[in-house]
Protein backbone atom coordinates (compact mmCIF):
# COMPACT_ATOMS: atom_id res chain seq x y z
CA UNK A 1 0.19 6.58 -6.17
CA UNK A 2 1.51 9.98 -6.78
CA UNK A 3 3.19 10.07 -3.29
CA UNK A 4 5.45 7.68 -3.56
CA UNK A 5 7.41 9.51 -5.86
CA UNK A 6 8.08 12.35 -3.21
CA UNK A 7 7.93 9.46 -0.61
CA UNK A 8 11.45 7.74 -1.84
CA UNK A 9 13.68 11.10 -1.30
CA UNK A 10 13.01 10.05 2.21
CA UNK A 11 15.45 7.08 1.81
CA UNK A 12 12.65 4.25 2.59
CA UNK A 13 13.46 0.76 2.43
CA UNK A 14 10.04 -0.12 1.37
CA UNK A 15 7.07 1.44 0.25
CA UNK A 16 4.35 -1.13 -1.09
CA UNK A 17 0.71 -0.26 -2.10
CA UNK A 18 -2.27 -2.07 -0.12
CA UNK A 19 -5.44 -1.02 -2.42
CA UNK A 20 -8.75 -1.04 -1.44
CA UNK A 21 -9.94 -4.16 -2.30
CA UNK A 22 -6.98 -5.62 0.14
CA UNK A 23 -8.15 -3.38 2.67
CA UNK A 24 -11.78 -4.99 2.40
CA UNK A 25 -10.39 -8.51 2.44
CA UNK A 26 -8.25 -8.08 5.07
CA UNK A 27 -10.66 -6.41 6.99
CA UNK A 28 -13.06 -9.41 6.53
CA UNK A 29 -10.65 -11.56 8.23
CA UNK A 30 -10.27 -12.09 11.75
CA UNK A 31 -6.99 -12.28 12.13
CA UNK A 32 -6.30 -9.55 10.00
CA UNK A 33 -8.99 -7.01 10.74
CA UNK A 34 -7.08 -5.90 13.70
CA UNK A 35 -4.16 -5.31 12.14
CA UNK A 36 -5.20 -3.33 9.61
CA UNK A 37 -7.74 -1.29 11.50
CA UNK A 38 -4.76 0.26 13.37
CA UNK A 39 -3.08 1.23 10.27
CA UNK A 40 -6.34 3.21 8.76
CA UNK A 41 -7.33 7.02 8.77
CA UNK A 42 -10.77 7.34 7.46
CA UNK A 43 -11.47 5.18 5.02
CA UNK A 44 -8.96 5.51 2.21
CA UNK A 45 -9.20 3.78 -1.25
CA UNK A 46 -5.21 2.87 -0.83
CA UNK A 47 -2.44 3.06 2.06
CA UNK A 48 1.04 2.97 1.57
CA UNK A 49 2.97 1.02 3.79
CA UNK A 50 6.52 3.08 4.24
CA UNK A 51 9.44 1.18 6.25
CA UNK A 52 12.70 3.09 7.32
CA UNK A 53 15.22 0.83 9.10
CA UNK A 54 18.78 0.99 10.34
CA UNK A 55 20.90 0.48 13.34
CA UNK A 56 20.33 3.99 14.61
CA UNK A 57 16.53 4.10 16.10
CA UNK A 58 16.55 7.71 16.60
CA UNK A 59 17.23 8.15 12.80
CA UNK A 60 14.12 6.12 11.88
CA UNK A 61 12.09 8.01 14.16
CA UNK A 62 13.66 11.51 12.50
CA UNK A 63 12.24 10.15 8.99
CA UNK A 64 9.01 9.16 10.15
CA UNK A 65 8.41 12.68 11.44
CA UNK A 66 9.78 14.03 7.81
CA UNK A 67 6.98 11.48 6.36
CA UNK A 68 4.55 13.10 8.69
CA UNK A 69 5.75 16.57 7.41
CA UNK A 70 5.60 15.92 3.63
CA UNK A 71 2.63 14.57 3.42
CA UNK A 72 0.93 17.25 5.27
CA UNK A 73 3.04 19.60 2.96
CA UNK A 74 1.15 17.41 -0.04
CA UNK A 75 -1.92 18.20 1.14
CA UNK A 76 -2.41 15.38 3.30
CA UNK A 77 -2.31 16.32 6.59
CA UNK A 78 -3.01 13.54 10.04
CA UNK A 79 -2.83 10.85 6.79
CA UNK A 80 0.60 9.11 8.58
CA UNK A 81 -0.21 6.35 10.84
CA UNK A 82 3.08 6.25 12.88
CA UNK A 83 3.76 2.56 14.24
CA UNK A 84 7.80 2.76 15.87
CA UNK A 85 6.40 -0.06 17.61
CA UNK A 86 8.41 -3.66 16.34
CA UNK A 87 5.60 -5.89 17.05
CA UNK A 88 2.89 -3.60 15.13
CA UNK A 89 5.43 -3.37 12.32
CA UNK A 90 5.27 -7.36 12.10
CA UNK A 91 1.75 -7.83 11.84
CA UNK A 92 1.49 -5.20 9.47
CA UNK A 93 3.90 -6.27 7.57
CA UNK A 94 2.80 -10.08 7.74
CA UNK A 95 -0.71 -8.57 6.42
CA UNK A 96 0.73 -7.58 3.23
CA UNK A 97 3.05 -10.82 2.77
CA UNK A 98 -0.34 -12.31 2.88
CA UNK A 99 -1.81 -10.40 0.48
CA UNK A 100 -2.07 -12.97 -2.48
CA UNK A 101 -3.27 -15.89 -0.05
CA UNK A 102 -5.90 -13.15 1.17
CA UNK A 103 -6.87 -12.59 -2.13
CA UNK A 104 -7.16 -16.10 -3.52
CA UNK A 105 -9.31 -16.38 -0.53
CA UNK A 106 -12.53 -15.15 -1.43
CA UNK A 107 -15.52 -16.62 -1.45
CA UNK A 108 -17.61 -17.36 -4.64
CA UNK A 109 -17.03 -18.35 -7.65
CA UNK A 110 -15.37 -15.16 -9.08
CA UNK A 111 -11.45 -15.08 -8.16
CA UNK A 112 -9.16 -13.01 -8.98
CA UNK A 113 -6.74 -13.79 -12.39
CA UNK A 114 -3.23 -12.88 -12.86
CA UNK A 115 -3.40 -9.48 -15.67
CA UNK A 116 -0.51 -7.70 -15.99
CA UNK A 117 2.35 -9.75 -13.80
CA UNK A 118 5.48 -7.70 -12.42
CA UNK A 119 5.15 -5.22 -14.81
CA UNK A 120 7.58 -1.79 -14.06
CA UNK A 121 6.69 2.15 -14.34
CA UNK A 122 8.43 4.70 -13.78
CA UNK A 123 7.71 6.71 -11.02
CA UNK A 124 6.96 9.58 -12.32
CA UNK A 125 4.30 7.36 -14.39
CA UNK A 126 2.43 5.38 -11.64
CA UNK A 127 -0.80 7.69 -10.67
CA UNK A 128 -1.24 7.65 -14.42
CA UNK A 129 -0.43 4.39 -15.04
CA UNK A 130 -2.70 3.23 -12.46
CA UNK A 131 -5.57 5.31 -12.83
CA UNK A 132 -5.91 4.50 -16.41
CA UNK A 133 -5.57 0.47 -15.43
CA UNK A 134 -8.95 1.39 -13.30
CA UNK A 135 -10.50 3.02 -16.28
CA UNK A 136 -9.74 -0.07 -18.34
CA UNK A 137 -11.45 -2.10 -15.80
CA UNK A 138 -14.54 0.26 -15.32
CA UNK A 139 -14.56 0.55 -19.41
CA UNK A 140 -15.23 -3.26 -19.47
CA UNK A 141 -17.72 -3.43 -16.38
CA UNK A 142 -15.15 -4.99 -13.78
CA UNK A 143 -12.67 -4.04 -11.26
CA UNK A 144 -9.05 -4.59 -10.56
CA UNK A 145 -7.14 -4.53 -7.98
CA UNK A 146 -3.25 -4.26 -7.92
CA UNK A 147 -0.19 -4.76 -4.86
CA UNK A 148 2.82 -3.35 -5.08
CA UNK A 149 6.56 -2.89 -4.14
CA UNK A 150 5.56 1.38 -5.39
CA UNK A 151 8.62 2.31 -4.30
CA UNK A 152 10.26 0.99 -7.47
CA UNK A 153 7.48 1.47 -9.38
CA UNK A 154 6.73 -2.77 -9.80
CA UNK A 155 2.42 -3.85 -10.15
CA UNK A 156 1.24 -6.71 -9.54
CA UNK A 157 -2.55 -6.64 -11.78
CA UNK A 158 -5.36 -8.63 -11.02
């Protein structure tokens, strides 16, 4: 969560949080578990999703390599799955429209509940913010699991 504040000087138009648990889901799911297997390096507990766009394509492309060079500057170096592709972009992108319906999804009888709904941090706040939301949930013997639209800093908490 940390990188998404360095990741907005890049000018994204989106960066939005898949967390683990989404990841999992997804990955259970046919239709899905292609998808997101192509957007995966190891096995990490959260990706960010970053989109640039505009009408110039070699612009996009110049800030995808600047993503690829900051976060290796941050420590995270071969972390950037690069997709310029359109039709990769979609089904990505379609993955993590689909992310409450995915959710909502499981089986059993344990489903996820609405906790903290659209609420806002700043920033500069989020890794904090979020990793004391997971020791809240670990303090009362559950787990959590959050989307989000990071780049402004909005959670969505189950």
């Amino acid at each position: 969560m940390d990188m998404t504040r360095h990741i907005v000087r890049l000018g994204p138009v989106a960066v939005e949080l898949v967390d683990r648990t989404m990841i999992d889901l997804s990955m259970s799911n046919a239709a899905f578990k292609p998808v997101i297997e192509k957007a995966l390096v190891a096995s990490p507990q959260a990706i960010l999703l970053v989109e640039f766009a505009g009408a110039d394509r070699d612009r996009q492309v110049a800030k995808l390599t600047e993503l690829v060079e900051l976060m290796g500057n941050l420590g995270l170096p071969g972390s950037v799955v690069q997709m310029p592709d359109a039709g990769a972009q979609k089904a990505l992108w379609e993955v993590r429209k689909a992310d409450l319906n995915i959710m909502m999804s499981m089986k059993g009888d344990g489903k996820p509940v609405s906790f903290i709904e659209d609420c806002a941090v700043p920033l500069e706040h989020l890794a904090e913010y979020t990793s004391r939301l997971t020791e809240i949930f670990r303090r009362h013997g559950t787990e959590g699991t959050w989307y989000a639209h990071a780049s402004i800093g909005t959670l969505h908490v189950r």
